[in-house]
N, C-alpha and C. Protein backbone atom coordinates (compact mmCIF):
# COMPACT_ATOMS: atom_id res chain seq x y z
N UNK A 1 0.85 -1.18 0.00
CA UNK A 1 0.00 0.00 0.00
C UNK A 1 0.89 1.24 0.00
N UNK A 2 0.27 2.09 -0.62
CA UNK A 2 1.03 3.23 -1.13
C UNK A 2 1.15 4.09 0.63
N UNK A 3 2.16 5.13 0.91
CA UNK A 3 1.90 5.47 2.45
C UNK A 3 1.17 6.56 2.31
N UNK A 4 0.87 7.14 1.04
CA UNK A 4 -0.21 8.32 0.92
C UNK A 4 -1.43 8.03 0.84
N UNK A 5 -2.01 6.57 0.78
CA UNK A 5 -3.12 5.79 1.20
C UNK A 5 -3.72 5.53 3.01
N UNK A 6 -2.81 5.48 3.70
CA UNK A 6 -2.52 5.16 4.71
C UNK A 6 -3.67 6.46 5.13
N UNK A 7 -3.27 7.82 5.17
CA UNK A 7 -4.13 8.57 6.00
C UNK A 7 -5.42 8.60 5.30
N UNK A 8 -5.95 8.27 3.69
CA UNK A 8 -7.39 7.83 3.35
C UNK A 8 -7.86 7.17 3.60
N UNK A 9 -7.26 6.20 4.59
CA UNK A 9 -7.39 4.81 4.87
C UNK A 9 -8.13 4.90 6.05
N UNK A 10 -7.16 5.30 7.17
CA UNK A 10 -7.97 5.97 8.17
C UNK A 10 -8.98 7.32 8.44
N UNK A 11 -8.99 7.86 7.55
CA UNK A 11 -10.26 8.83 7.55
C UNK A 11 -11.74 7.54 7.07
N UNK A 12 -11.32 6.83 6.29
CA UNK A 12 -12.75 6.19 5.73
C UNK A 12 -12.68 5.06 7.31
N UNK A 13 -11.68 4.98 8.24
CA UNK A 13 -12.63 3.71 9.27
C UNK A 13 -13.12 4.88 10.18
N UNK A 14 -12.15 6.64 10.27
CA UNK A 14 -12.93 7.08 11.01
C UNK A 14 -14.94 7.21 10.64
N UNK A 15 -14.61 7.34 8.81
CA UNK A 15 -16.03 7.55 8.74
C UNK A 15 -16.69 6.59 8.98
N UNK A 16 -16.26 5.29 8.89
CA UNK A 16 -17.12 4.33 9.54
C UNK A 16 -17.61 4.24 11.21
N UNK A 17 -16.53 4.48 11.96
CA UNK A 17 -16.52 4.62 13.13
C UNK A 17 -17.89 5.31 13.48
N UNK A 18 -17.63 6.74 12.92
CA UNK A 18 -19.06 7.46 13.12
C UNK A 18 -20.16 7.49 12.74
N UNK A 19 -20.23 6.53 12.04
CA UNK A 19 -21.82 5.95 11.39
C UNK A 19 -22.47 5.11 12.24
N UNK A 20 -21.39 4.37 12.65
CA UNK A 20 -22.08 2.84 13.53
C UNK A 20 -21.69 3.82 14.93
N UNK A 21 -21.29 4.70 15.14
CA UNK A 21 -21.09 5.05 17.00
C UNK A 21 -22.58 6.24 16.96
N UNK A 22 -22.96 6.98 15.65
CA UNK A 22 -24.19 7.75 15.80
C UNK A 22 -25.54 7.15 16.16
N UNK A 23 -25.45 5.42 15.43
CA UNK A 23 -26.69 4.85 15.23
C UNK A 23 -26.42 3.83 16.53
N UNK A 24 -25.44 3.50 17.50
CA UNK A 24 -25.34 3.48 18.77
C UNK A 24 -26.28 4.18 19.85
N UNK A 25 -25.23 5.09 19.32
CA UNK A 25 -25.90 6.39 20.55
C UNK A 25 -27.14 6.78 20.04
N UNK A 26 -27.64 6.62 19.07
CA UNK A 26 -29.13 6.92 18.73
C UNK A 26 -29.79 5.97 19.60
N UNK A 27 -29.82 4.64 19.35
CA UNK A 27 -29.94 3.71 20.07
C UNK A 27 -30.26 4.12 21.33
N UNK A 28 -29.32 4.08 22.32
CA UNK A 28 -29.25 4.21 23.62
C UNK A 28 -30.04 5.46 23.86
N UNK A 29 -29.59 6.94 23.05
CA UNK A 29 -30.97 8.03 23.14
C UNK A 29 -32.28 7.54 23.24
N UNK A 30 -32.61 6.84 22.69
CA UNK A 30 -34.48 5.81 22.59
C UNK A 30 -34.73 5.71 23.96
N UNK A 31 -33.59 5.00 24.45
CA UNK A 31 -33.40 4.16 25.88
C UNK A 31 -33.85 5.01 26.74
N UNK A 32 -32.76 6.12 26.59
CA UNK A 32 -32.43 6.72 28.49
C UNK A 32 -32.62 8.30 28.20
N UNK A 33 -32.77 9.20 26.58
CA UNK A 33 -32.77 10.10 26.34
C UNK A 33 -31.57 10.92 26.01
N UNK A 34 -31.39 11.58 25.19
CA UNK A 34 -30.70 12.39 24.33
C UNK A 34 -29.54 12.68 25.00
N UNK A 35 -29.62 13.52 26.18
CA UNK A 35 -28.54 14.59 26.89
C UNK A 35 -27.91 13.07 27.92
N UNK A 36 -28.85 12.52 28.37
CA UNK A 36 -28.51 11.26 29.28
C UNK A 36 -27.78 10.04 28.37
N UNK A 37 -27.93 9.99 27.19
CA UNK A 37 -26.96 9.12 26.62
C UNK A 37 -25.66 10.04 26.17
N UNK A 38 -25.56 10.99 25.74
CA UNK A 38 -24.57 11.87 25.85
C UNK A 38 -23.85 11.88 26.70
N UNK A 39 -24.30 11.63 28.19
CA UNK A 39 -23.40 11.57 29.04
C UNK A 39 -22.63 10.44 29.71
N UNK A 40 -23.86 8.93 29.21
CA UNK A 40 -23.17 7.83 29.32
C UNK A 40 -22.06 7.78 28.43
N UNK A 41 -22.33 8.20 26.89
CA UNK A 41 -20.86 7.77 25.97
C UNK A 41 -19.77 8.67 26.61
N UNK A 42 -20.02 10.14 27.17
CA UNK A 42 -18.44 10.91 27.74
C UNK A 42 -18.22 9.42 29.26
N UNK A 43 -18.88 9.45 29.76
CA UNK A 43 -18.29 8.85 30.92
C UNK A 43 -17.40 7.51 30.54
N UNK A 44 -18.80 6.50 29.36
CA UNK A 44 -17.37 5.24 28.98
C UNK A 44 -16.58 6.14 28.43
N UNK A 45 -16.53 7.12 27.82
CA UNK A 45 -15.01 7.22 26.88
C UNK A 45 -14.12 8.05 27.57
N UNK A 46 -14.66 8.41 28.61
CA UNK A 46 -13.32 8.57 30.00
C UNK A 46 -12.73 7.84 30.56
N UNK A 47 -14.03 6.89 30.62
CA UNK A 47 -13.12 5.96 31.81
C UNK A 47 -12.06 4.97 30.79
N UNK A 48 -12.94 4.59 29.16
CA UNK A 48 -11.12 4.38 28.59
C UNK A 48 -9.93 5.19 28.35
N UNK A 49 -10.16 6.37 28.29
CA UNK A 49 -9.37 7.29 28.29
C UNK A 49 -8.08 6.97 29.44
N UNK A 50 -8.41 6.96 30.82
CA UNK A 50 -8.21 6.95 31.50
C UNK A 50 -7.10 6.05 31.72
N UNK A 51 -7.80 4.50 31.42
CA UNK A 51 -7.23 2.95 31.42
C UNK A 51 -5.91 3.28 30.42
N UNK A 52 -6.44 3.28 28.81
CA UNK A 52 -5.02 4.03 27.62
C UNK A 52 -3.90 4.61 28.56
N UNK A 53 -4.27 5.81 29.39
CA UNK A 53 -2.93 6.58 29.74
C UNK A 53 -2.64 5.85 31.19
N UNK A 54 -3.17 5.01 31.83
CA UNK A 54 -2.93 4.22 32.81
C UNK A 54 -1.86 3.33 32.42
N UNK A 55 -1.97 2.50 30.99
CA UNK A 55 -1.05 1.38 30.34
C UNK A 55 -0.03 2.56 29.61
N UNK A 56 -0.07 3.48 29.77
CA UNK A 56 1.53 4.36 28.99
C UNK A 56 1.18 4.45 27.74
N UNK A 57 -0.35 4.25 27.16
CA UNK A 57 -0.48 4.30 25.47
C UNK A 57 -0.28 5.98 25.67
N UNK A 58 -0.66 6.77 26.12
CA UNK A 58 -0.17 8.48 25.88
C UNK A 58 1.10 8.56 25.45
N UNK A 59 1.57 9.45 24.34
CA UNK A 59 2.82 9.85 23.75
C UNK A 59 3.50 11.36 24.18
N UNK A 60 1.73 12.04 24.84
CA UNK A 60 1.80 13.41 25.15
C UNK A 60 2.52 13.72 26.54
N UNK A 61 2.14 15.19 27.36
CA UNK A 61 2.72 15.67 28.09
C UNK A 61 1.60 16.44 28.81
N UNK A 62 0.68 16.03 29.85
CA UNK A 62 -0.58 16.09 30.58
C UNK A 62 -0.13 17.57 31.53
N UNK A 63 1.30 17.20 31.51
CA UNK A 63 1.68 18.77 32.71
C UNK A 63 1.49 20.09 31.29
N UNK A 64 1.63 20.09 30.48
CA UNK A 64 1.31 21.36 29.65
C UNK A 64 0.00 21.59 29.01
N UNK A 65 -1.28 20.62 29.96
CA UNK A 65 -2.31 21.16 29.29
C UNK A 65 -2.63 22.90 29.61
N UNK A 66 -1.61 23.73 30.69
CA UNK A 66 -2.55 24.55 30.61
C UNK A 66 -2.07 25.67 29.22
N UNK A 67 -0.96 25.00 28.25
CA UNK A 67 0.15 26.00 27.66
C UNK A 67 -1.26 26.15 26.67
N UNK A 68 -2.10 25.50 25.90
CA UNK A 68 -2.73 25.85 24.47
C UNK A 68 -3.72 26.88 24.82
N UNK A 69 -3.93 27.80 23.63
CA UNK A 69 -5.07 28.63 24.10
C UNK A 69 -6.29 28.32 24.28
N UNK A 70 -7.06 28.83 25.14
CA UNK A 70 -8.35 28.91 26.22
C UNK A 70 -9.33 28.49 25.16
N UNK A 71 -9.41 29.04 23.93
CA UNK A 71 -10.30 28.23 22.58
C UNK A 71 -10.00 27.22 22.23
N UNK A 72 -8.91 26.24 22.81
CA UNK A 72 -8.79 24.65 22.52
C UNK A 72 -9.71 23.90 23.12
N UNK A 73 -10.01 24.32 24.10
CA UNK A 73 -10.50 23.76 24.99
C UNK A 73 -12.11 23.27 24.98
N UNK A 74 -12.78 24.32 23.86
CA UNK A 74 -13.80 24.27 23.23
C UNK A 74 -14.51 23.16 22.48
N UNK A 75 -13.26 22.27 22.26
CA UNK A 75 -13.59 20.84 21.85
C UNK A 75 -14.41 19.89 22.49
N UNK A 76 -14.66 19.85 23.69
CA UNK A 76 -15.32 18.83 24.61
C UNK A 76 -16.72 19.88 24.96
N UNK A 77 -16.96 21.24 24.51
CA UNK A 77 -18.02 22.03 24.48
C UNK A 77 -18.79 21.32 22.69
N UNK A 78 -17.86 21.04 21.70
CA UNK A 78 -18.44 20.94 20.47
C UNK A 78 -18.62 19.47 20.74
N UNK A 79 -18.23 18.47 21.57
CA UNK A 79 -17.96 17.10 21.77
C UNK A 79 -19.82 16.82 21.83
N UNK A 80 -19.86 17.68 22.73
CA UNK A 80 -21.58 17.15 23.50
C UNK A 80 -22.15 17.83 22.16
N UNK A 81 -22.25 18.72 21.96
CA UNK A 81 -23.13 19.20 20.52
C UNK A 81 -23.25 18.48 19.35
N UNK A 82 -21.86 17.68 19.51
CA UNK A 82 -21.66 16.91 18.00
C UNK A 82 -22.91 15.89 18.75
N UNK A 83 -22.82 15.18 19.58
CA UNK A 83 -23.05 13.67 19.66
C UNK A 83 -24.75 14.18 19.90
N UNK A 84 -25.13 15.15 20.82
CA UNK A 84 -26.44 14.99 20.08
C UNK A 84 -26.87 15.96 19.53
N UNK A 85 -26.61 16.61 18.63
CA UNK A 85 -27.20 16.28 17.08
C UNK A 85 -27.27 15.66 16.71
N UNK A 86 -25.90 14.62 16.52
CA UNK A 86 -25.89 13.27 15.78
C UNK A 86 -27.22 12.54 16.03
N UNK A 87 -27.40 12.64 17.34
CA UNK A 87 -28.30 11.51 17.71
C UNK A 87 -29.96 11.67 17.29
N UNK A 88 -29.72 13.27 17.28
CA UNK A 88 -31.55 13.72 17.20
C UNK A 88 -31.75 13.92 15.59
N UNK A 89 -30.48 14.03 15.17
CA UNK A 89 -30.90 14.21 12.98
C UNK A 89 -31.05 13.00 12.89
N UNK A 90 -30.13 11.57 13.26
CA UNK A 90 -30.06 9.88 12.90
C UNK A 90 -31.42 9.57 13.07
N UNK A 91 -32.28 10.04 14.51
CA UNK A 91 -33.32 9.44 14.72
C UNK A 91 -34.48 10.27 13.53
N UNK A 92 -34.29 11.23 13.61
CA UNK A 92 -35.41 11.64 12.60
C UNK A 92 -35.08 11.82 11.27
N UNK A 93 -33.97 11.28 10.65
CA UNK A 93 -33.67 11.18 9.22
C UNK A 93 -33.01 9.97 8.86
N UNK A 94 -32.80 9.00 9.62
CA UNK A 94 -31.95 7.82 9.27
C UNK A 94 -30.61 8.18 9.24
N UNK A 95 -29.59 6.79 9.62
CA UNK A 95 -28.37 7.30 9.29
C UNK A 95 -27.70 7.77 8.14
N UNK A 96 -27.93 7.18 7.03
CA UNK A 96 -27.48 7.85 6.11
C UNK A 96 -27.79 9.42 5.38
N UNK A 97 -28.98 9.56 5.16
CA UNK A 97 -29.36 11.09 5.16
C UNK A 97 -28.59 12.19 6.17
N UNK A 98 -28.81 11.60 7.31
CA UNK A 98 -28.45 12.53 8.69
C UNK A 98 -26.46 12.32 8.69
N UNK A 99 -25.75 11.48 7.65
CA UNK A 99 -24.26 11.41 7.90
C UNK A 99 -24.50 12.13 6.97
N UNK A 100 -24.53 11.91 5.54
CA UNK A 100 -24.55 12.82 4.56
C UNK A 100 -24.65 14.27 4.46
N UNK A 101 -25.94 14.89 5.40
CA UNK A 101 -25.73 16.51 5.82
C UNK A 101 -24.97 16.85 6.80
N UNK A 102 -24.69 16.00 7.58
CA UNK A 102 -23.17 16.35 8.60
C UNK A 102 -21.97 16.48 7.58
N UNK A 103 -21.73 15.23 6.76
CA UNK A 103 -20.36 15.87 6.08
C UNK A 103 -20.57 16.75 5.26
N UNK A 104 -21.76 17.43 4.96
CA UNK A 104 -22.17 18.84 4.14
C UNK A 104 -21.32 19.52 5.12
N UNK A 105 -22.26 20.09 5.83
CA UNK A 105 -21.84 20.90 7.21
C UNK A 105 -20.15 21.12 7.71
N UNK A 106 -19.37 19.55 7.76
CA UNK A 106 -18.43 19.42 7.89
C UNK A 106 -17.44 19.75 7.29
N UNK A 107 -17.69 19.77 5.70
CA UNK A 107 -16.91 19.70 4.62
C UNK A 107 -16.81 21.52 4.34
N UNK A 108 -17.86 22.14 4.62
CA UNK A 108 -18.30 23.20 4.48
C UNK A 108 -17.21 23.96 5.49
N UNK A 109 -17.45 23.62 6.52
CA UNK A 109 -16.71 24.36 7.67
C UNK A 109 -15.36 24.73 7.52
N UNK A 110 -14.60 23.00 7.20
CA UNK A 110 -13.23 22.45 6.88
C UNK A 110 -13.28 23.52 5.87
N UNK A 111 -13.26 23.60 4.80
CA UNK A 111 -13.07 24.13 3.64
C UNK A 111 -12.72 25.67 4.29
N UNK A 112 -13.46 26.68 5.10
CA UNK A 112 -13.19 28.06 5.84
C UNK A 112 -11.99 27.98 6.32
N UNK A 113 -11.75 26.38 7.39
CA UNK A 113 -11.06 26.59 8.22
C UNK A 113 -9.91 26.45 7.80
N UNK A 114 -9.78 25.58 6.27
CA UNK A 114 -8.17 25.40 6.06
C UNK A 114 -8.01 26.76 4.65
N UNK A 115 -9.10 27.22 4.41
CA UNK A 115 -8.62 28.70 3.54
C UNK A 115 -7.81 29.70 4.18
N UNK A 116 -8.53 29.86 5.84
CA UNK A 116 -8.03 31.54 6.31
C UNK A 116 -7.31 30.55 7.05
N UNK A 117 -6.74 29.34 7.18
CA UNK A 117 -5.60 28.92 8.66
C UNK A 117 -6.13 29.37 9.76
N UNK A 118 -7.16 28.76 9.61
CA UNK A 118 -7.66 29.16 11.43
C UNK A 118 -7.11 28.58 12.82
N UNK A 119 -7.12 28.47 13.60
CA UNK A 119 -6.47 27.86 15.07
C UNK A 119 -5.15 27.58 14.76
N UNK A 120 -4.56 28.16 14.11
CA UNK A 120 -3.06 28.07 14.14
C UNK A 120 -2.80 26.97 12.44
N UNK A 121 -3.93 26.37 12.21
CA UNK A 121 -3.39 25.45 11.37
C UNK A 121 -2.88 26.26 9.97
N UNK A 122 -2.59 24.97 9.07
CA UNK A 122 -1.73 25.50 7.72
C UNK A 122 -2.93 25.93 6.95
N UNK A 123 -2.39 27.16 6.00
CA UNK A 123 -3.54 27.78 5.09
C UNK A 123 -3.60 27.01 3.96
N UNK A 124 -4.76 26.40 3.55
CA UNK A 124 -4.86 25.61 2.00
C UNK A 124 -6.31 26.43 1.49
N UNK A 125 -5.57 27.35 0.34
CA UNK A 125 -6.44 28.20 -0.72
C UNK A 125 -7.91 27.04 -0.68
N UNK A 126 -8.75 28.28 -1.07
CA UNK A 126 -10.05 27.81 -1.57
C UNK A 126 -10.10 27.98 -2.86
N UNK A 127 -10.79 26.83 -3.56
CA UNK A 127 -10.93 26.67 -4.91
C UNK A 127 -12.24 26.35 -5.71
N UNK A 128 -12.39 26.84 -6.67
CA UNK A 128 -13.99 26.98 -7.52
C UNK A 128 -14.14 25.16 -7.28
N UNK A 129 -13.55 24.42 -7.56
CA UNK A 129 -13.70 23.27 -7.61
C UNK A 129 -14.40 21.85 -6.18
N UNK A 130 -13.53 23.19 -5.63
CA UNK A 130 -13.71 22.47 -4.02
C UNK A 130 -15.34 23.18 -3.68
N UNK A 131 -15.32 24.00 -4.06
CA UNK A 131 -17.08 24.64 -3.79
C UNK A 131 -17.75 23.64 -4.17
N UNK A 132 -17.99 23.10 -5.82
CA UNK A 132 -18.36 22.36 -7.11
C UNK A 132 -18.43 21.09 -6.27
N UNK A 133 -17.72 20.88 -5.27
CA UNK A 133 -17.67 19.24 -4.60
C UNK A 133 -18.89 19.41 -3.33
N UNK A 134 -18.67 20.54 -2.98
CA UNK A 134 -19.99 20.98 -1.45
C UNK A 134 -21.12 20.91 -2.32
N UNK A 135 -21.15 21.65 -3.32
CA UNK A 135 -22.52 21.41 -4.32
C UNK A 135 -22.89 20.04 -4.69
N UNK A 136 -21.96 19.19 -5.40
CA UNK A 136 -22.35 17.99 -5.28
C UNK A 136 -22.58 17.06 -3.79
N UNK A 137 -21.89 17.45 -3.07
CA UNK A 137 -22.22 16.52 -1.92
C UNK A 137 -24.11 17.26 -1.37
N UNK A 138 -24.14 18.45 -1.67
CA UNK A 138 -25.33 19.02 -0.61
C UNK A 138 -26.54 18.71 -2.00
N UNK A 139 -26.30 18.35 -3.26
CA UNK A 139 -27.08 18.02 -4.15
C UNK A 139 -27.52 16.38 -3.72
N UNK A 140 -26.29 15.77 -3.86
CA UNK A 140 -26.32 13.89 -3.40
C UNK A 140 -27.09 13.74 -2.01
N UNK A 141 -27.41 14.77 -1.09
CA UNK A 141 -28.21 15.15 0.32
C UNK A 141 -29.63 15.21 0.11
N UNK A 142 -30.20 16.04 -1.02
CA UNK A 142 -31.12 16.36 -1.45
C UNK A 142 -31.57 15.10 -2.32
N UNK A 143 -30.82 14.33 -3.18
CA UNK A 143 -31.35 13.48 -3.53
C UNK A 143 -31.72 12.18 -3.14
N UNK A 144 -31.15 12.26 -1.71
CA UNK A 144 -31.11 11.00 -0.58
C UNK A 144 -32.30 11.22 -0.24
N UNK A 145 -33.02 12.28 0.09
CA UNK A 145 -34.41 12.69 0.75
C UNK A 145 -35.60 12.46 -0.14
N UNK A 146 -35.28 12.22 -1.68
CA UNK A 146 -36.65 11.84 -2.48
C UNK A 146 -36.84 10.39 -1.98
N UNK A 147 -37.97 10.29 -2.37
CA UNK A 147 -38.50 8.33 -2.26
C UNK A 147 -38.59 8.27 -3.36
């Protein structure tokens, strides 16, 4: 395998990951409710969190969380937002419709965030083409929704 395959490789199990972990937690939302399954998936995925840096899988440095700026931190604020939405579009649009306008949304965002280099990251120009791909993906969205 080519090693420039390698990171497409893992973006498509992340996208798998989040197909089958939305229609999970949709799941369990049915169960126990929206904000209350939200909080069961942060708690298991602390407490593996936890176990990982217990066995030395961490590579990082836990004494400099306070060095990044105060807007990093914002991630575990977008963490709970992501998971239910996820959970309340899956249940009322199916998973596929409801992944499909997330990576609208997603793709949309990404595209801002790597034009102007936002949060420090590298700037990658915006291009007529890369628009032409949000159009097709938010068209392929729209056509998921006919019967």
């Amino acid at each position: 395998m080519k090693p420039a395959l390698i990171p497409l490789l893992i973006g498509a199990i992340a996208g798998i990951c989040m197909a089958v972990q939305g229609s999970l937690n949709t799941l369990l939302s049915k169960a126990v409710g929206l904000v209350e399954a939200n909080f069961v998936v942060h708690v298991i995925g602390t407490i593996l969190l936890i176990v990982l840096l217990l066995l030395g899988l961490g590579k990082g440095d836990l004494t400099k969380v306070g060095q990044a700026p105060w807007y990093a931190y914002l991630g575990g604020v977008f963490s709970i937002i992501i998971l239910y939405t996820v959970m309340a579009s899956i249940s009322k649009l199916g998973v596929s419709i409801a992944t499909t306008a997330i990576i609208v949304g997603q793709v949309s965002t990404a595209l801002l965030i790597d034009h102007f280099g936002l949060f420090g990251l590298k700037s990658i120009p915006f291009t007529w083409w890369k628009l032409l791909g949000v159009v097709f993906l938010a068209a392929g969205t729209k056509l998921m929704l006919t019967n």
